[in-house]
Protein backbone atom coordinates (compact mmCIF):
# COMPACT_ATOMS: atom_id res chain seq x y z
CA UNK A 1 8.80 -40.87 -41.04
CA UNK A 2 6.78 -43.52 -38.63
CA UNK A 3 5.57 -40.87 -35.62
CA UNK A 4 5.19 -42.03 -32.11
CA UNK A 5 1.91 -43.88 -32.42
CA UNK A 6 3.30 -46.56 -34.76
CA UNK A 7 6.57 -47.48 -32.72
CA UNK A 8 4.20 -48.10 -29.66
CA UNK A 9 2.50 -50.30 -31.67
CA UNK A 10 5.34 -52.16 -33.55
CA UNK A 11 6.50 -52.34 -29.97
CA UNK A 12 3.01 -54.09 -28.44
CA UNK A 13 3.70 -56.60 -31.89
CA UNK A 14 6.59 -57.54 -31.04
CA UNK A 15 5.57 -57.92 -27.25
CA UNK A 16 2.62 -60.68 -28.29
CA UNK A 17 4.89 -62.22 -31.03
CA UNK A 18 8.06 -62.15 -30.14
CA UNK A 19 9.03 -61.76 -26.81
CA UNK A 20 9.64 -65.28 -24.78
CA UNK A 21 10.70 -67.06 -27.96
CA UNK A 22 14.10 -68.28 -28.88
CA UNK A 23 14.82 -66.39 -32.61
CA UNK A 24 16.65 -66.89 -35.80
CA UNK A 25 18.31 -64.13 -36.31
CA UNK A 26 20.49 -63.62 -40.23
CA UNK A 27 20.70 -60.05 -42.29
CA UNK A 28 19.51 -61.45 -45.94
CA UNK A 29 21.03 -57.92 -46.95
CA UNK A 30 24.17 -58.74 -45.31
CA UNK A 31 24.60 -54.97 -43.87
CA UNK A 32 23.69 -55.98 -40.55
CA UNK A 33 25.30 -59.37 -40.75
CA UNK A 34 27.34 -59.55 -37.44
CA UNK A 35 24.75 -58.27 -35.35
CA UNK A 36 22.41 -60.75 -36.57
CA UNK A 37 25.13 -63.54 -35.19
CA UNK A 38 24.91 -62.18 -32.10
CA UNK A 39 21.28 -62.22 -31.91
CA UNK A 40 21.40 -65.81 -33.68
CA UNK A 41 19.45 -67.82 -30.57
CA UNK A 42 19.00 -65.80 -28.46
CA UNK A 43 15.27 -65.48 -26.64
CA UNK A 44 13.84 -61.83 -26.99
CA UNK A 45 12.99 -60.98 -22.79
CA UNK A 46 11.68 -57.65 -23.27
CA UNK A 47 10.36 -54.59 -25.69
CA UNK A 48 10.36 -50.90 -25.18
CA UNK A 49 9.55 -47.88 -27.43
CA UNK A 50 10.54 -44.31 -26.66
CA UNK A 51 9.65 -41.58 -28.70
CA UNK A 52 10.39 -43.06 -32.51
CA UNK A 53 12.42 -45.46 -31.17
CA UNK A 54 12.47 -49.50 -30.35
CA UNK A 55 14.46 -51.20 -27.82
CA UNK A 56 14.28 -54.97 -27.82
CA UNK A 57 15.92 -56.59 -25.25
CA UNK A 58 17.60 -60.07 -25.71
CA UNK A 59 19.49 -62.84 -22.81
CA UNK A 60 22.83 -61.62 -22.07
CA UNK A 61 21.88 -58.03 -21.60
CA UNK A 62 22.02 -57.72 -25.33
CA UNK A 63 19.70 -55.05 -26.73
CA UNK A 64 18.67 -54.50 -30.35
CA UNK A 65 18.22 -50.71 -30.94
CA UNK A 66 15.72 -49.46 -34.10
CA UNK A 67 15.07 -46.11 -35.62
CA UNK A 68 13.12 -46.92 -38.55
CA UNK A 69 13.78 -43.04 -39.77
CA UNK A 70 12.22 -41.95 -43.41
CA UNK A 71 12.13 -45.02 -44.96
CA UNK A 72 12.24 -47.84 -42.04
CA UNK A 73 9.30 -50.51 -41.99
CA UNK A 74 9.00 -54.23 -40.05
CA UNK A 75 7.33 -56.51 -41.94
CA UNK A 76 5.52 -59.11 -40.06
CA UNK A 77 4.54 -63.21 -41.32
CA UNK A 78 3.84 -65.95 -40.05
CA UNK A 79 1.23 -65.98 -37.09
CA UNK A 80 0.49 -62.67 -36.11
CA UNK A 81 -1.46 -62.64 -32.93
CA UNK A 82 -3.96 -60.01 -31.53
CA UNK A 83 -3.08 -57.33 -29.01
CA UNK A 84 -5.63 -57.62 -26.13
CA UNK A 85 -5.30 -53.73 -25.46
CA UNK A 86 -6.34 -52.49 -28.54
CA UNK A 87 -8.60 -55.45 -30.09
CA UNK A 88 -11.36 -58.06 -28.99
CA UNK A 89 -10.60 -62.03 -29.29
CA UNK A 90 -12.23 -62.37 -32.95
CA UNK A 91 -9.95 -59.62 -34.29
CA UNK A 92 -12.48 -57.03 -34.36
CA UNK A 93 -12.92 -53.54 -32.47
CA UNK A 94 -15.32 -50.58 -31.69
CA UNK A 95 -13.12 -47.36 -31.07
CA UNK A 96 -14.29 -44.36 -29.47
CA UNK A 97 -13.80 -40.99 -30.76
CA UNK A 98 -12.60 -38.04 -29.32
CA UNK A 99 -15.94 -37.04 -28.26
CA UNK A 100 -17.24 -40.14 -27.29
CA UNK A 101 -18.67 -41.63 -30.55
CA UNK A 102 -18.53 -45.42 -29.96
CA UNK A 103 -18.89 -47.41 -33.48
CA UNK A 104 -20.29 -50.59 -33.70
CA UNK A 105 -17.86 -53.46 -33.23
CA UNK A 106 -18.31 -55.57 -36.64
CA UNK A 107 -17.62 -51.74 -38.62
CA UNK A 108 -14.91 -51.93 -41.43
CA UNK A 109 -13.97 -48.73 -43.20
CA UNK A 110 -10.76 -49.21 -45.60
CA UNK A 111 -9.27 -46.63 -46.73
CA UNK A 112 -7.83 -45.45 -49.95
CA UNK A 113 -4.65 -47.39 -49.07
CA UNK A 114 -6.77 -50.61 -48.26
CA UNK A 115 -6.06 -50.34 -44.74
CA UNK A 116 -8.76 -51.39 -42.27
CA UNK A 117 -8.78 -48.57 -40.08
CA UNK A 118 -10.79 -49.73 -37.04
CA UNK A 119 -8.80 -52.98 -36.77
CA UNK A 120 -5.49 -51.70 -38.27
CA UNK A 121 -2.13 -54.00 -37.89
CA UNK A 122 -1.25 -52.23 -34.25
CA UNK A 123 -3.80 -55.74 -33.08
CA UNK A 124 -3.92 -57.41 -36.49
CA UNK A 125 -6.09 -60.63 -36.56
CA UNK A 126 -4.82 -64.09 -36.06
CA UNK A 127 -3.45 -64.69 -39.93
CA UNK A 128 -1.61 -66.12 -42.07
CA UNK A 129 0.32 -63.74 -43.93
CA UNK A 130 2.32 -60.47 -44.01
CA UNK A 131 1.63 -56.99 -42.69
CA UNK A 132 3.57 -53.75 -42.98
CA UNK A 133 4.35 -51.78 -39.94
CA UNK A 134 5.35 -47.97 -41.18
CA UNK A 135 3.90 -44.98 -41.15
CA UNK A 136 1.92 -46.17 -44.64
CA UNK A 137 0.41 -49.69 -42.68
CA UNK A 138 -1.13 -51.86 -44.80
CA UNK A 139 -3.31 -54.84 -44.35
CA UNK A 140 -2.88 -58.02 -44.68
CA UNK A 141 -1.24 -59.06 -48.17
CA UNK A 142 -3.62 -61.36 -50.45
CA UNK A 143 -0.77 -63.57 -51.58
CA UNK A 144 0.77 -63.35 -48.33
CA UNK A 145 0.06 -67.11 -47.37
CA UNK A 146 2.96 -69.75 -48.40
CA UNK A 147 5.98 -71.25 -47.62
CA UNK A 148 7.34 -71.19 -44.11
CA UNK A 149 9.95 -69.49 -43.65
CA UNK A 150 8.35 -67.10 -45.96
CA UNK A 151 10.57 -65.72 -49.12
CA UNK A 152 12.99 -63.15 -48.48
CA UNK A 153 11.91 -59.89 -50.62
CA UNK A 154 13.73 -57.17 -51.13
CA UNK A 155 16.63 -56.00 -49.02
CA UNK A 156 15.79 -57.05 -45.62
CA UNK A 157 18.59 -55.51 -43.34
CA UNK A 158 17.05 -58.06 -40.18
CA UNK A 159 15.21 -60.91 -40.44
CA UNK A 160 13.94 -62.22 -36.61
CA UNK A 161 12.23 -65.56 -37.39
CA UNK A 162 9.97 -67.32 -34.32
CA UNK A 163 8.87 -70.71 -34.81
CA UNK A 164 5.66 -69.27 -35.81
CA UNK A 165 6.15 -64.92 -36.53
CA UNK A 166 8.63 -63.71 -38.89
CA UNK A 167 9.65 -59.95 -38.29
CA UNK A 168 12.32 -58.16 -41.43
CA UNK A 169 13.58 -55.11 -41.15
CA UNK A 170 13.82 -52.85 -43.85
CA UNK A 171 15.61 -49.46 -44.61
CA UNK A 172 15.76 -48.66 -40.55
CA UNK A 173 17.95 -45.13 -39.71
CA UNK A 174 19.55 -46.74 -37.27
CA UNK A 175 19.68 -50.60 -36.18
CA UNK A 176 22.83 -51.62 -33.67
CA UNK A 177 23.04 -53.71 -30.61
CA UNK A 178 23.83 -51.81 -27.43
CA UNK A 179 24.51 -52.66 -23.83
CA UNK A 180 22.22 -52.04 -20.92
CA UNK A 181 24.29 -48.65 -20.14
CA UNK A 182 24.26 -47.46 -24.28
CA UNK A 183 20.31 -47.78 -24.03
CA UNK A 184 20.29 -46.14 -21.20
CA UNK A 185 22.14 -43.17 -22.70
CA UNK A 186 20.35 -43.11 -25.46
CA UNK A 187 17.47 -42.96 -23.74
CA UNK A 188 18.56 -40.23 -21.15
CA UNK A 189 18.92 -37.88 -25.02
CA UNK A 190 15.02 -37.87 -25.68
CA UNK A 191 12.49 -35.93 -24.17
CA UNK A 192 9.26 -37.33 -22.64
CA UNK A 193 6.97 -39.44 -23.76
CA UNK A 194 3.59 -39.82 -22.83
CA UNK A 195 3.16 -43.30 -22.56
CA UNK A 196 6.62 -43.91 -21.21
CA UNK A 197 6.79 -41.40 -18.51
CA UNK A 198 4.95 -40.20 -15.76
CA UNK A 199 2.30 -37.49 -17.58
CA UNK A 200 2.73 -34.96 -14.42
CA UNK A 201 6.51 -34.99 -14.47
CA UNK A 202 6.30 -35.13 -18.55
CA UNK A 203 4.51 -31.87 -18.36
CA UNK A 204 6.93 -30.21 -16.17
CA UNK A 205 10.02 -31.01 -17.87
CA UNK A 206 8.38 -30.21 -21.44
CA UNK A 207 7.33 -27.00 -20.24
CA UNK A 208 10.52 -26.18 -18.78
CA UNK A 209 12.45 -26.90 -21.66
CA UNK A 210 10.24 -24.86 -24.12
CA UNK A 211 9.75 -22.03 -21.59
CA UNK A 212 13.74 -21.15 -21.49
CA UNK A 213 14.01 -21.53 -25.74
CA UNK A 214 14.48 -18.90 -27.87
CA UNK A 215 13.74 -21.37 -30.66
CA UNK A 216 10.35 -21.16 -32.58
CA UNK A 217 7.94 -23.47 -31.19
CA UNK A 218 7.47 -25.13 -34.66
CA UNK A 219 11.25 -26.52 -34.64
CA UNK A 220 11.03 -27.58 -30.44
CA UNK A 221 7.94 -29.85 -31.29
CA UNK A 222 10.28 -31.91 -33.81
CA UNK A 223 13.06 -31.94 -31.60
CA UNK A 224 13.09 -35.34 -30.35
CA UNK A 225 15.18 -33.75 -27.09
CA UNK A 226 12.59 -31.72 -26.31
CA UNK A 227 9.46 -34.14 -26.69
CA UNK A 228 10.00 -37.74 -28.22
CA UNK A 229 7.10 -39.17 -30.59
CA UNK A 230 6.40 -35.99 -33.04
CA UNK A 231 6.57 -35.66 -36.50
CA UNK A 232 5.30 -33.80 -39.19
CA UNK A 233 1.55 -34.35 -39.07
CA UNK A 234 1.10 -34.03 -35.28
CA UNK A 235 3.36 -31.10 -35.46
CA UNK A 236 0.97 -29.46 -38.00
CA UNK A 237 -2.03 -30.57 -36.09
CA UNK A 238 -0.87 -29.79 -32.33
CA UNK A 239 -0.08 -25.94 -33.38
CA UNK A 240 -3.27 -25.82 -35.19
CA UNK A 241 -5.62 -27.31 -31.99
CA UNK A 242 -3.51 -24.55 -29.68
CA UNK A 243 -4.15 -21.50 -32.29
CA UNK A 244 -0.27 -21.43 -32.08
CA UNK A 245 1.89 -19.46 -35.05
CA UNK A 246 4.93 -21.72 -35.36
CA UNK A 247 6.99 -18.95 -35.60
CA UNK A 248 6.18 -18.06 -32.24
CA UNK A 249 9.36 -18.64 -29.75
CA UNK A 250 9.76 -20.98 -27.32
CA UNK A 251 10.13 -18.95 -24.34
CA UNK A 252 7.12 -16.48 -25.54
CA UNK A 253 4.62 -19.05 -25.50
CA UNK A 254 2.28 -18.55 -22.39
CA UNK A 255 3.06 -21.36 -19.80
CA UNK A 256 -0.47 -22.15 -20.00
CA UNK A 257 -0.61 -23.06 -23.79
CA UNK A 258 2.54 -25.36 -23.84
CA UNK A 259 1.00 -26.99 -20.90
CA UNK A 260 -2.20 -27.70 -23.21
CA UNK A 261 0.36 -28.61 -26.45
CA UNK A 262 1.62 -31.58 -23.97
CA UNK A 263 -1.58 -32.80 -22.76
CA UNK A 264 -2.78 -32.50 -25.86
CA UNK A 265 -0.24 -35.01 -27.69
CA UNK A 266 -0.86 -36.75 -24.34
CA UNK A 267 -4.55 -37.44 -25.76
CA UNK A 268 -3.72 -37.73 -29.87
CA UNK A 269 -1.03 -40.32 -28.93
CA UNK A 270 -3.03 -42.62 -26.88
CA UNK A 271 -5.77 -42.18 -30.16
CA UNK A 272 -3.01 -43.14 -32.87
CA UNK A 273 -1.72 -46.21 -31.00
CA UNK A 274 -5.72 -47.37 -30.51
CA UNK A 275 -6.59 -47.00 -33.98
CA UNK A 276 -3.74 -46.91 -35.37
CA UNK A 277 -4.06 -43.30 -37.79
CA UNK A 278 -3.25 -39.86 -36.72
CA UNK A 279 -6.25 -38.85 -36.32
CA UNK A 280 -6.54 -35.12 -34.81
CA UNK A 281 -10.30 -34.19 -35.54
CA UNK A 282 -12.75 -33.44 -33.13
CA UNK A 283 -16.30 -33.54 -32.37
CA UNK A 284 -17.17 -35.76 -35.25
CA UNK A 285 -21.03 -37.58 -35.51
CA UNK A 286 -20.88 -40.95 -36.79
CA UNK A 287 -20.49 -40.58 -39.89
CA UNK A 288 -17.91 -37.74 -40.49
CA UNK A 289 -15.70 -39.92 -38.27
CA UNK A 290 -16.10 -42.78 -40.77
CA UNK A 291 -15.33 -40.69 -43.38
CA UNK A 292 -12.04 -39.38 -41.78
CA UNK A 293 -10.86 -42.98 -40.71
CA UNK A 294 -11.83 -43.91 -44.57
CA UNK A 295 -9.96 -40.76 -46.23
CA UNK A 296 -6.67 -39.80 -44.77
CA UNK A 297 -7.46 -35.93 -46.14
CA UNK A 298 -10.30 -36.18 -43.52
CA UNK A 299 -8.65 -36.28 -40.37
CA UNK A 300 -6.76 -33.34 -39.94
CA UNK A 301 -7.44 -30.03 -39.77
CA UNK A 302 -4.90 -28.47 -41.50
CA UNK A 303 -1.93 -31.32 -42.42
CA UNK A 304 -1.58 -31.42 -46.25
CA UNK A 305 -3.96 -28.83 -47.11
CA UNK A 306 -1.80 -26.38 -48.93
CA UNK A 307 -3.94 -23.99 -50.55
CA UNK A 308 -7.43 -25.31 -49.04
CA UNK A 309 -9.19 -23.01 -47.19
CA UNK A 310 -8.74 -23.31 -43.40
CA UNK A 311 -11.91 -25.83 -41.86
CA UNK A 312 -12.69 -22.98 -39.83
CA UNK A 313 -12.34 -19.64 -41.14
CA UNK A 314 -11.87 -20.16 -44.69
CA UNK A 315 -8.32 -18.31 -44.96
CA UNK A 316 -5.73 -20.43 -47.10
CA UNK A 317 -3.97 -23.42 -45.62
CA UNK A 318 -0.26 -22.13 -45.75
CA UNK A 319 2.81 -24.14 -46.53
CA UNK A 320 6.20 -23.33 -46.27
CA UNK A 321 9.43 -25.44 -45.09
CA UNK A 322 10.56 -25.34 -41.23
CA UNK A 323 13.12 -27.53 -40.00
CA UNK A 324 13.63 -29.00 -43.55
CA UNK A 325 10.38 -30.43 -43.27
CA UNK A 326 6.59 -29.11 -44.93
CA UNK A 327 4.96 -27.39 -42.39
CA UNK A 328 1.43 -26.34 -42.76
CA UNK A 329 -0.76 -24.05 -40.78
CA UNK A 330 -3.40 -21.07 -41.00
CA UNK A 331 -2.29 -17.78 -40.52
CA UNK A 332 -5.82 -16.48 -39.29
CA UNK A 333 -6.66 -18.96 -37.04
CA UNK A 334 -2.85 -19.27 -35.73
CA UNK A 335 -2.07 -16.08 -34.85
């Protein structure tokens, strides 16, 4: 399932490609097929993300609501500009670690899944072709130049065509249109994020919530109520960096410690939407931080390392199912 990081950037996509233009709007798949007439026209006027979730914003007051759950993905053609934020003019960008490692600016490490990790498709170059926006982003396609429109493939439940950017939807949890009050509501059901709201008041309301739960700490991180943006591998990773045993509940976790859980996702998130991979390591030299943007089993610490002994102390990485989802941790370091 796409984690925060990659909505915020689907979201800044669709801000440089989509927003101010008049769309095309048809559901090749035909599930979504009066929505898309509604949309049929219509100029996109704003984007938001929340948590795992996209709002786009149409004339009319119409909004276009996406949760692109397990299986979800946007698929992007056509001309796919560069996000200013995260990349330089020519498409290229140094990133900084999290202790201040700057690599050059011309660097290109691809990993196993031949995605360019230091200029990943958050700020994809100025292309022809098609990228994949999930929680598995790829590159840019080889065959992806052609026809314009480009070919429908697969079953595209939304297809939002630009004169110049195609965007199709595929296997999305949810996708409906919704007034200005429905998003508000649905809205007003997740818990903070730390790019959407304040950090200070964030913090407070996170740690109230978890302070008052008898419910182990493990579960409140992947309630989307209780904090919006985490999944599996920052759930994994967040209990790890705070020495946390996931079992541990809510309410009996020191004030202090779900104070640092918050600030820390704070930090990771703003990492994942720059570079565009979860990356939770710290206090890497050059070159162990190329590996871990090259090799996705290098960047966390304990995240799908069942039966690997723990980075630190050497005790076996434990996994076990919380929440109907893998959870992995040490039970030496977590304690």
């Amino acid at each position: 399932m796409p984690e925060g990081h990659s909505v915020h950037r689907i979201a800044r996509q669709f801000d440089r490609n989509v927003v101010g233009h008049r769309v095309s709007a048809s559901s090749p798949q035909g599930r979504f097929a009066d929505g898309a007439s509604l949309l049929d026209g219509r100029e996109a006027t704003s984007v938001r993300a929340v948590g795992k979730q996209m709002f786009l914003e149409f004339d009319d007051d119409l909004w276009l609501r996406v949760h692109l759950g397990m299986y979800g993905a946007w698929d992007f053609s056509g001309e796919i500009l560069i996000d200013p934020t995260i990349a330089s003019a020519n498409g290229r960008m140094g990133h900084t670690n999290q202790r201040g490692t700057t690599l050059a600016a011309d660097d290109v490490v691809l990993d196993a899944a031949r995605e360019n990790s230091l200029s990943s498709i958050g700020a994809p170059r100025v292309a022809r072709g098609r990228v994949r926006m999930s929680e598995q982003t790829r590159g840019l396609d080889e065959d992806g130049a052609g026809d314009w429109p480009p070919p429908v493939v697969g079953q595209v439940r939304l297809r939002l065509l630009t004169d110049r950017t195609c965007a199709d939807l595929r296997g999305p949890t949810a996708c409906e249109l919704q007034s200005p009050d429905q998003v508000q509501a649905s809205i007003a059901k997740l818990g903070p994020d730390p790019l959407v709201d304040d950090l200070a008041e964030g913090e407070e309301r996170f740690t109230s919530v978890v302070r008052r739960k008898p419910t182990a700490i493990g579960l409140l991180l992947m309630d989307q109520s209780v904090v919006s943006g985490i999944g599996n591998v920052y759930r994994a990773e967040l209990l790890y960096r705070a020495l946390l045993d996931p079992h541990t509940p809510g309410k009996l976790v020191p004030e202090e410690v779900v104070r640092s859980i918050w600030r820390d996702w704070a930090r990771l998130l703003v990492i994942g939407v720059e570079t565009g991979q979860m990356m939770t390591m710290d206090d890497l030299d050059d070159e162990a931080y190329r590996k871990a943007m090259a090799h996705r089993d290098e960047r966390h610490w304990v995240y799908h390392r069942a039966g690997l002994p723990c980075r630190v102390c050497g005790t076996e990485v434990v996994l076990e199912e919380m929440g109907a989802r893998k959870l992995y941790w040490c039970p030496s370091c977590q304690k």
